[in-house]
N, C-alpha and C. Protein backbone atom coordinates (compact mmCIF):
# COMPACT_ATOMS: atom_id res chain seq x y z
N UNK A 1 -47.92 -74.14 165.05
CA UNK A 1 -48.73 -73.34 164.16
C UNK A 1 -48.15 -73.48 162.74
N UNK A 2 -49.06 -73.94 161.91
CA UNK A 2 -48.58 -73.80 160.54
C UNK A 2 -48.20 -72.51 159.79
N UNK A 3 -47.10 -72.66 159.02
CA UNK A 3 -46.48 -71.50 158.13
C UNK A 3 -47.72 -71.45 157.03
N UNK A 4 -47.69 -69.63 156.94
CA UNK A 4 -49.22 -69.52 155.72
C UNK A 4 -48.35 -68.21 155.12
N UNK A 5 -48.08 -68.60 153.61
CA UNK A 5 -47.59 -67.98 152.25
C UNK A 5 -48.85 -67.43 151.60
N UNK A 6 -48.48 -66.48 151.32
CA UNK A 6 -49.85 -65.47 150.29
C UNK A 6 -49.10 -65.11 148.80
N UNK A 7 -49.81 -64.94 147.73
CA UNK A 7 -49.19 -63.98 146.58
C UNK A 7 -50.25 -63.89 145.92
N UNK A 8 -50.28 -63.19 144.51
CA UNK A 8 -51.32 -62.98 143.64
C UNK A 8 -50.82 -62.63 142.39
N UNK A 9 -51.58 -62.25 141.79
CA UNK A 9 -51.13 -61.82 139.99
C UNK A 9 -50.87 -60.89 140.03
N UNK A 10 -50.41 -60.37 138.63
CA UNK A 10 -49.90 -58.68 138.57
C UNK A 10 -51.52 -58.05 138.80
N UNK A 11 -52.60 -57.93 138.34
CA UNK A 11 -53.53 -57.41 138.61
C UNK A 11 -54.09 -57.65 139.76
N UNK A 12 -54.04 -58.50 140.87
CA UNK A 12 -54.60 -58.73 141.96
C UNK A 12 -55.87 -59.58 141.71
N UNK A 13 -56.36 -59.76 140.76
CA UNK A 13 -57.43 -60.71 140.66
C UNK A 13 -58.12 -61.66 141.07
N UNK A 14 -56.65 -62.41 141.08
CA UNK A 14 -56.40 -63.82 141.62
C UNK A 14 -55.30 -63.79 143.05
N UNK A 15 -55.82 -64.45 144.16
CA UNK A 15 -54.88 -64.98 145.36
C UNK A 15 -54.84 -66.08 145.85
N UNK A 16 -53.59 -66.33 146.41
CA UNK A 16 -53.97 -67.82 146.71
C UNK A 16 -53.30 -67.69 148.61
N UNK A 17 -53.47 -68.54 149.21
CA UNK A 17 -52.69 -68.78 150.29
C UNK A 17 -52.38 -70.24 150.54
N UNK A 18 -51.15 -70.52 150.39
CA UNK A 18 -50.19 -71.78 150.46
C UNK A 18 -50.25 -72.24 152.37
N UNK A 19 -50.33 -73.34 153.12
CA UNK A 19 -50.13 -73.41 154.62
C UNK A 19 -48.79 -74.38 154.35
N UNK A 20 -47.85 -73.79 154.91
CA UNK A 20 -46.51 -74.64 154.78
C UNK A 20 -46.31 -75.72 156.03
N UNK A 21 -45.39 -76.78 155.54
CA UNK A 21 -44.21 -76.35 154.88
C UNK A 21 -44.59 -76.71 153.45
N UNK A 22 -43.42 -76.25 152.40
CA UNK A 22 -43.94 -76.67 150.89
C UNK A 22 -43.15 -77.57 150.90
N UNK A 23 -43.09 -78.12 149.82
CA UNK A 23 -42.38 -79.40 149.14
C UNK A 23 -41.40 -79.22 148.68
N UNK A 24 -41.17 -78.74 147.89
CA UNK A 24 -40.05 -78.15 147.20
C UNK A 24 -39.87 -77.33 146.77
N UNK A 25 -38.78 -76.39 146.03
CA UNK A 25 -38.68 -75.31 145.00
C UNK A 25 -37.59 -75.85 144.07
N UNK A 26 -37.88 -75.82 142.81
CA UNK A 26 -37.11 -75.76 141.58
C UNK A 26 -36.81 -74.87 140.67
N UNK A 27 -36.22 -74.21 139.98
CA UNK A 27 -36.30 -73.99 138.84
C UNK A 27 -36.20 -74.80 137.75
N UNK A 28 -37.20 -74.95 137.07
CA UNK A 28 -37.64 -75.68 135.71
C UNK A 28 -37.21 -75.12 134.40
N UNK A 29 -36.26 -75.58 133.30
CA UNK A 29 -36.05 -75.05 132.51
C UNK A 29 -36.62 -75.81 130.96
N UNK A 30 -37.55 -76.88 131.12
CA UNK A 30 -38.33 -77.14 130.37
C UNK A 30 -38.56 -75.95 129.27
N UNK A 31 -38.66 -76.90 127.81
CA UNK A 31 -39.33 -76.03 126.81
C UNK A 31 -40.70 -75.02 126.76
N UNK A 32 -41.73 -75.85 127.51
CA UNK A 32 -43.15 -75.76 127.82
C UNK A 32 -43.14 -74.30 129.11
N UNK A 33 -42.40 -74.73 129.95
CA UNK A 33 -42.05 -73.09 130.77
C UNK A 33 -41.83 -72.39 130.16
N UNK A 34 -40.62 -72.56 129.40
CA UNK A 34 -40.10 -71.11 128.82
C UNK A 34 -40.97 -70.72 127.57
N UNK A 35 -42.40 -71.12 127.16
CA UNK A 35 -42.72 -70.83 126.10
C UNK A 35 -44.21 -70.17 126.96
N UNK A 36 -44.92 -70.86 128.25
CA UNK A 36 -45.76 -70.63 129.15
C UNK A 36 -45.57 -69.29 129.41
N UNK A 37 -44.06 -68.85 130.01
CA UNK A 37 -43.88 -67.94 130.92
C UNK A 37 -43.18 -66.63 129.92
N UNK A 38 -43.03 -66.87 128.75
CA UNK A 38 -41.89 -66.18 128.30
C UNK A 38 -40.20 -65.94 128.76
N UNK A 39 -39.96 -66.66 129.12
CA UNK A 39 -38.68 -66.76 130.23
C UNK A 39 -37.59 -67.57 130.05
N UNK A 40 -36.07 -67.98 130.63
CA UNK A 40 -35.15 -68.65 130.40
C UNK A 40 -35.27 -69.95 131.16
N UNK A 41 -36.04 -69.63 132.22
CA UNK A 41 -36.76 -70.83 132.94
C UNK A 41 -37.62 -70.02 134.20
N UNK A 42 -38.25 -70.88 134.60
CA UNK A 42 -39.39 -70.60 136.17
C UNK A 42 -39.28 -71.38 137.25
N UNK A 43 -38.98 -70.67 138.42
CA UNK A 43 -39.32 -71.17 138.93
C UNK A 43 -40.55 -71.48 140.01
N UNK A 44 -40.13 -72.75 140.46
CA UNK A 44 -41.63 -73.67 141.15
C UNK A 44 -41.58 -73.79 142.53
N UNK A 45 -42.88 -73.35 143.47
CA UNK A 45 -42.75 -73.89 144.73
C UNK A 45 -43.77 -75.17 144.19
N UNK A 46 -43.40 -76.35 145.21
CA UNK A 46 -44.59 -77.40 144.93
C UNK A 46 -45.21 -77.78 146.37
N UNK A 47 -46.30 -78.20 146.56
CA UNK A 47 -47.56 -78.10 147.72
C UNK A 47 -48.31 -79.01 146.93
N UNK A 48 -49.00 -79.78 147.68
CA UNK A 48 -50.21 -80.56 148.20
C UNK A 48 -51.27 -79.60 148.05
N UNK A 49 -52.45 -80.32 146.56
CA UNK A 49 -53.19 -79.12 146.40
C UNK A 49 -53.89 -78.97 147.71
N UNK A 50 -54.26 -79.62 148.61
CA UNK A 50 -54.86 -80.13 149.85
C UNK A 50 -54.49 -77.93 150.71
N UNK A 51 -53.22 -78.13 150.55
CA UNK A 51 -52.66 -76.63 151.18
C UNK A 51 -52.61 -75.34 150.64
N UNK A 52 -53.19 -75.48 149.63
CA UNK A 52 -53.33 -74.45 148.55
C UNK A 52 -54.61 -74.05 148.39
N UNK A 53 -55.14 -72.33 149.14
CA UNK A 53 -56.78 -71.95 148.66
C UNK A 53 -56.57 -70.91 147.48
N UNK A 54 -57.56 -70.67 147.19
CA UNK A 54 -57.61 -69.77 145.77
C UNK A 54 -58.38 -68.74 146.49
N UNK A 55 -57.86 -67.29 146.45
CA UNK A 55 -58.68 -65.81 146.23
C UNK A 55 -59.22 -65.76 144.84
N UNK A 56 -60.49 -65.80 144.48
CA UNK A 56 -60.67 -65.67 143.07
C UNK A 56 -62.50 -64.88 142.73
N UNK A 57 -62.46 -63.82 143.56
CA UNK A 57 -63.86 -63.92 143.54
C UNK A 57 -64.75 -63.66 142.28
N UNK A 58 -63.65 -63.32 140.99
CA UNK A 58 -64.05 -62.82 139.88
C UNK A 58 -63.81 -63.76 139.03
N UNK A 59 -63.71 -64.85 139.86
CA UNK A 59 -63.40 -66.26 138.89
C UNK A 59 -62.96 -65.81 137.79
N UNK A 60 -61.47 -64.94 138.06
CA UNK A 60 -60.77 -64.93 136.95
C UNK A 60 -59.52 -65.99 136.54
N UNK A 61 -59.05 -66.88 137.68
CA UNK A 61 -58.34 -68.01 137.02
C UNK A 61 -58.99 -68.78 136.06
N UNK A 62 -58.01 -69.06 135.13
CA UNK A 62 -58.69 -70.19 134.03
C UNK A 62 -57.40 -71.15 133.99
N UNK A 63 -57.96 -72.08 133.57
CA UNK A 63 -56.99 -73.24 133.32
C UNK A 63 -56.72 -73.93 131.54
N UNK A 64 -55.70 -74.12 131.30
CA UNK A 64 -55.27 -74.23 129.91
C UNK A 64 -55.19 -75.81 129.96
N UNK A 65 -55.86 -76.66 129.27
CA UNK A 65 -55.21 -78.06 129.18
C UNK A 65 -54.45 -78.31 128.07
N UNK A 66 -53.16 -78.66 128.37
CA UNK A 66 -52.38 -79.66 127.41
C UNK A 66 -52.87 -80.79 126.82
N UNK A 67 -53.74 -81.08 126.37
CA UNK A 67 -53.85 -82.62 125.69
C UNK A 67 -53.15 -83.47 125.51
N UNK A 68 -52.02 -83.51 125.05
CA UNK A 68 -51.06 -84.58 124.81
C UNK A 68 -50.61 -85.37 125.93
N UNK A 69 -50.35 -84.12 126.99
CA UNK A 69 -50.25 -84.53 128.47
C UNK A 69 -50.89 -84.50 129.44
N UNK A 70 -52.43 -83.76 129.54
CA UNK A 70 -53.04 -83.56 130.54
C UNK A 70 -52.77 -82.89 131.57
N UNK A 71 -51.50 -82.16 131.40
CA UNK A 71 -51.13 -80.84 132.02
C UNK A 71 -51.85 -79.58 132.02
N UNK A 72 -51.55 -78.99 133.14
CA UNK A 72 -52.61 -77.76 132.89
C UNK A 72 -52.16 -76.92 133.68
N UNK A 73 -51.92 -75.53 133.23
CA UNK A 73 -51.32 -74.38 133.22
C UNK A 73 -52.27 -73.07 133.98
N UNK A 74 -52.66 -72.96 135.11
CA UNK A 74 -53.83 -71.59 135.71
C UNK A 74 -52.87 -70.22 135.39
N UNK A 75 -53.87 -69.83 134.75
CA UNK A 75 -53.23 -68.05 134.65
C UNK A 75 -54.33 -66.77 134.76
N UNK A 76 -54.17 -65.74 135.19
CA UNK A 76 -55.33 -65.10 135.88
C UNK A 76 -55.67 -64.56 133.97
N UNK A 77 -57.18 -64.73 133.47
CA UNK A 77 -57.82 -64.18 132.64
C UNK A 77 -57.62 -62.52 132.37
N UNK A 78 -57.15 -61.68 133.37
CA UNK A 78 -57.50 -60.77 133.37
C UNK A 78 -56.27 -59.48 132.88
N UNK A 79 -55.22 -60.49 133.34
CA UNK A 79 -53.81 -60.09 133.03
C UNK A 79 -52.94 -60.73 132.40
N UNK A 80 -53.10 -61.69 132.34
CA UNK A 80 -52.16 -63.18 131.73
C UNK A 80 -51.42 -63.30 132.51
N UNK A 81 -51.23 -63.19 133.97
CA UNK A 81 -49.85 -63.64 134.72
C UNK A 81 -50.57 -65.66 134.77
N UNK A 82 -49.30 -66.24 134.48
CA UNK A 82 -48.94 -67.51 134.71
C UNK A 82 -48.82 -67.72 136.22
N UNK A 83 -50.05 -68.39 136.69
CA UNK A 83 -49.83 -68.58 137.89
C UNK A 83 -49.40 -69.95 138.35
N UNK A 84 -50.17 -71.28 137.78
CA UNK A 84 -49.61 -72.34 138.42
C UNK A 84 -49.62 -73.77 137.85
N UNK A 85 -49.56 -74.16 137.62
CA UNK A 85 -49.35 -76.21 137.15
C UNK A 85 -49.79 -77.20 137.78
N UNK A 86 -50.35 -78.13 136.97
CA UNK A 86 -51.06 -79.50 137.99
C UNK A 86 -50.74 -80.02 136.38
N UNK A 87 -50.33 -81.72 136.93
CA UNK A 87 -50.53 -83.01 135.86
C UNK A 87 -50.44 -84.02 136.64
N UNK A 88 -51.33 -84.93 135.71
CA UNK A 88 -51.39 -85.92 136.30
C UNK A 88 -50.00 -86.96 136.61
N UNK A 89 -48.78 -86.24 136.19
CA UNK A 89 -47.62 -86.81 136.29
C UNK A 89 -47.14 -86.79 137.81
N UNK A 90 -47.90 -85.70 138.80
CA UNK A 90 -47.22 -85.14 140.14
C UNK A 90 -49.14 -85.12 140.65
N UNK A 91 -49.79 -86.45 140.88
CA UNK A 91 -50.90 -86.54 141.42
C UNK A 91 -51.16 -85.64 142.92
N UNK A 92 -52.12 -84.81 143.27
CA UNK A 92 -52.06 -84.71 144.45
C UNK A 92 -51.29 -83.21 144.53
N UNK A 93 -50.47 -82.95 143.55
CA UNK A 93 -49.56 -81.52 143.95
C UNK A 93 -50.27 -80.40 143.01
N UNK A 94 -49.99 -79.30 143.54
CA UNK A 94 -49.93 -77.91 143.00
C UNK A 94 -48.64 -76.99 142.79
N UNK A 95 -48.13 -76.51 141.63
CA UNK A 95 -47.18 -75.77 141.63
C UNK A 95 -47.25 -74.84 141.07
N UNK A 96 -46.75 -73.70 142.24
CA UNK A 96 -47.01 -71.97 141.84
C UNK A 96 -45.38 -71.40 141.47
N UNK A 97 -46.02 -70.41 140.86
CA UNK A 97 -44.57 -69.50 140.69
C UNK A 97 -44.08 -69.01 141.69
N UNK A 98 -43.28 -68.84 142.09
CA UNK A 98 -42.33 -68.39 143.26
C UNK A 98 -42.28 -67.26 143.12
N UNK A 99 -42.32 -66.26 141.76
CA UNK A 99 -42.62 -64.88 141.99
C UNK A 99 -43.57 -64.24 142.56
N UNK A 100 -44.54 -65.17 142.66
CA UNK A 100 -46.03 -64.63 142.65
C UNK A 100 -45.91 -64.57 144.07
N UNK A 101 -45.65 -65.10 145.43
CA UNK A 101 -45.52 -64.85 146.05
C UNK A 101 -45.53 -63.23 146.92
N UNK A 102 -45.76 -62.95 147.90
CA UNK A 102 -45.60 -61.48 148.90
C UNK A 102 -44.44 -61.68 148.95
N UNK A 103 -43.65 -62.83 149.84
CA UNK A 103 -42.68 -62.47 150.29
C UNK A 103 -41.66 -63.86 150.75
N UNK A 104 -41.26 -63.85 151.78
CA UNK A 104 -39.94 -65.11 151.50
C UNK A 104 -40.74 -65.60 151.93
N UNK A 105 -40.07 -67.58 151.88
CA UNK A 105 -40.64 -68.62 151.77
C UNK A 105 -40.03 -69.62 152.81
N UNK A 106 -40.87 -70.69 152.80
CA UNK A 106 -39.49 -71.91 153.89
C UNK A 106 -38.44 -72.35 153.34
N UNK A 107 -38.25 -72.10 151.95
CA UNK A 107 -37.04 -72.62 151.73
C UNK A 107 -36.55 -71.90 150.47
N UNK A 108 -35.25 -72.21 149.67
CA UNK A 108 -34.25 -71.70 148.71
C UNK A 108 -34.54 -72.72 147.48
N UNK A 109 -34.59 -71.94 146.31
CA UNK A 109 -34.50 -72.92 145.42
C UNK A 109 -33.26 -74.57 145.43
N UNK A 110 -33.67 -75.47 145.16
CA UNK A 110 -33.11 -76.42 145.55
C UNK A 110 -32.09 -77.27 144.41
N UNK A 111 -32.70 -77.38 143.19
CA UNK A 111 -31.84 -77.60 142.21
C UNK A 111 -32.51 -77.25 140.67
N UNK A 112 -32.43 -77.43 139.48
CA UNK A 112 -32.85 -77.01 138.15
C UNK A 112 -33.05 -78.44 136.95
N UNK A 113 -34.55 -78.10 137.04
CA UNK A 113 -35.01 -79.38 136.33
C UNK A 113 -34.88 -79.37 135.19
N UNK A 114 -34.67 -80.28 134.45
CA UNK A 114 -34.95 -80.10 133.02
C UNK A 114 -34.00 -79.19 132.34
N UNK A 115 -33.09 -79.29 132.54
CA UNK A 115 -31.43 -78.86 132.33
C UNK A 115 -30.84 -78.56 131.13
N UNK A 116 -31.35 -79.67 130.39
CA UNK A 116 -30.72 -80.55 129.50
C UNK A 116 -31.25 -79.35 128.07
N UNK A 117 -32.70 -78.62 128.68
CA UNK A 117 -33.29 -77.78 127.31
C UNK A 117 -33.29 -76.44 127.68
N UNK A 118 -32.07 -76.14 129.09
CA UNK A 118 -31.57 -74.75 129.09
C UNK A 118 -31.56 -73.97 127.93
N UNK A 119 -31.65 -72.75 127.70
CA UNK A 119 -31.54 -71.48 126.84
C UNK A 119 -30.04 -71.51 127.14
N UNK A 120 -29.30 -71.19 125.85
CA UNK A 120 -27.87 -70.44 126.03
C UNK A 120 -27.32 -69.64 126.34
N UNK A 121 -28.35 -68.30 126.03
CA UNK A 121 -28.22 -67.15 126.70
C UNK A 121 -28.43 -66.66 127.78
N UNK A 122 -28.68 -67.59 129.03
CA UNK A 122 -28.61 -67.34 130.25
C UNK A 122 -27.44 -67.99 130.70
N UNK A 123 -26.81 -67.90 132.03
CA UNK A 123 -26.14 -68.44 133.02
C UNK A 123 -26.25 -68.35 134.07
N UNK A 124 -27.12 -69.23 135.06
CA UNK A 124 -26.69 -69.47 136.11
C UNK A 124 -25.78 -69.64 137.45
N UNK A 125 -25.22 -69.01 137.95
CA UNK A 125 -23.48 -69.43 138.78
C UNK A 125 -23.93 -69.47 139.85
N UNK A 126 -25.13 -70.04 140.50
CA UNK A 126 -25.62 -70.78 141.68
C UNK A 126 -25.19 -72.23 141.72
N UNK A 127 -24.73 -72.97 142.18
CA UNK A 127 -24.23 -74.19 142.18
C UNK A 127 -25.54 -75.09 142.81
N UNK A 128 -26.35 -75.84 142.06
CA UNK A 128 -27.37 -76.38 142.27
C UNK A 128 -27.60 -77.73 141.66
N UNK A 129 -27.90 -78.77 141.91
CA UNK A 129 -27.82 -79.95 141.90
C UNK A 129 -28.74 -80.37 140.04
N UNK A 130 -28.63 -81.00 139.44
CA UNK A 130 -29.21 -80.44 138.32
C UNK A 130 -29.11 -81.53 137.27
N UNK A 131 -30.98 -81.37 137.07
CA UNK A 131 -31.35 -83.08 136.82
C UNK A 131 -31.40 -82.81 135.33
N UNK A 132 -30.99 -83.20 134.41
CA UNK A 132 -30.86 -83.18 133.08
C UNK A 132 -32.12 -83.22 132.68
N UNK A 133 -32.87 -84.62 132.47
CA UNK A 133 -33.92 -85.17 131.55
C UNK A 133 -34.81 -85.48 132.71
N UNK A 134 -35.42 -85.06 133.80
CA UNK A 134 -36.26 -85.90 134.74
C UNK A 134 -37.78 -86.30 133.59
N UNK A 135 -38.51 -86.80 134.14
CA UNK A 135 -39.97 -87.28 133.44
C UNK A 135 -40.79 -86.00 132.98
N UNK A 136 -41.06 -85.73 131.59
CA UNK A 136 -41.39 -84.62 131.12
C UNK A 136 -42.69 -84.30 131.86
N UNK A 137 -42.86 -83.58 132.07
CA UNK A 137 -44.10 -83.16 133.16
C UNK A 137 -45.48 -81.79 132.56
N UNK A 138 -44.53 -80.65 132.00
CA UNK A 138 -45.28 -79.99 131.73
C UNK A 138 -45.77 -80.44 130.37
């Protein structure tokens, strides 16, 4: 039987249900997150949009396109929670916030992308594998 993950926005607006297993989890510390999310970084579960449905009956997700990159950012209209990411850099995937989530997941964050454009004023003391410059994505 497949593993099935639920979460939603701060307003409930928007839901989604994930069928696991997922792909990965990161935390991303990209510029483009921390300016998306307001934050020191976010993190990401990633899934096969294929496993990913949308609760949305108020078709309140909207999607933001990046132009430069063709990235695109879903956040519920109704509240502004930042819900999730698709580019054409990661064909085929969907990536949600890990907060947004109900509750635990199949797995632990795994390592911290995009390293290299950490904030100073955070610290981390999780010992996590940690990719400096990977391929700019968002």
């Amino acid at each position: 039987m497949p593993l099935s993950f639920s979460g939603h926005c701060l307003c409930g607006a928007v839901g989604f249900r994930a069928q696991g297993p997922s792909l990965w989890m990161a935390h991303c510390h990209c510029q483009r997150c921390q300016r998306a999310h307001g934050a020191a970084f976010v993190t990401w579960v990633g899934w096969t949009t294929a496993q990913v449905t949308w609760q949305d009956p108020q078709q309140a997700l909207h999607w933001y396109l990046a132009e430069a990159t063709g990235a695109e950012r879903g956040f519920c209209r109704h509240c502004g929670s930042p819900m999730a990411f698709r580019s054409p850099r990661y064909p085929g995937e969907l990536h949600l916030a890990r907060a947004l989530f109900d509750g635990p997941l199949d797995r632990p964050p795994e390592s911290h992308a995009f390293h290299a454009s950490h904030v100073d004023w955070v610290h981390v003391a999780e010992e996590l594998p940690v990719d400096e410059d990977p391929p700019e994505a968002s």
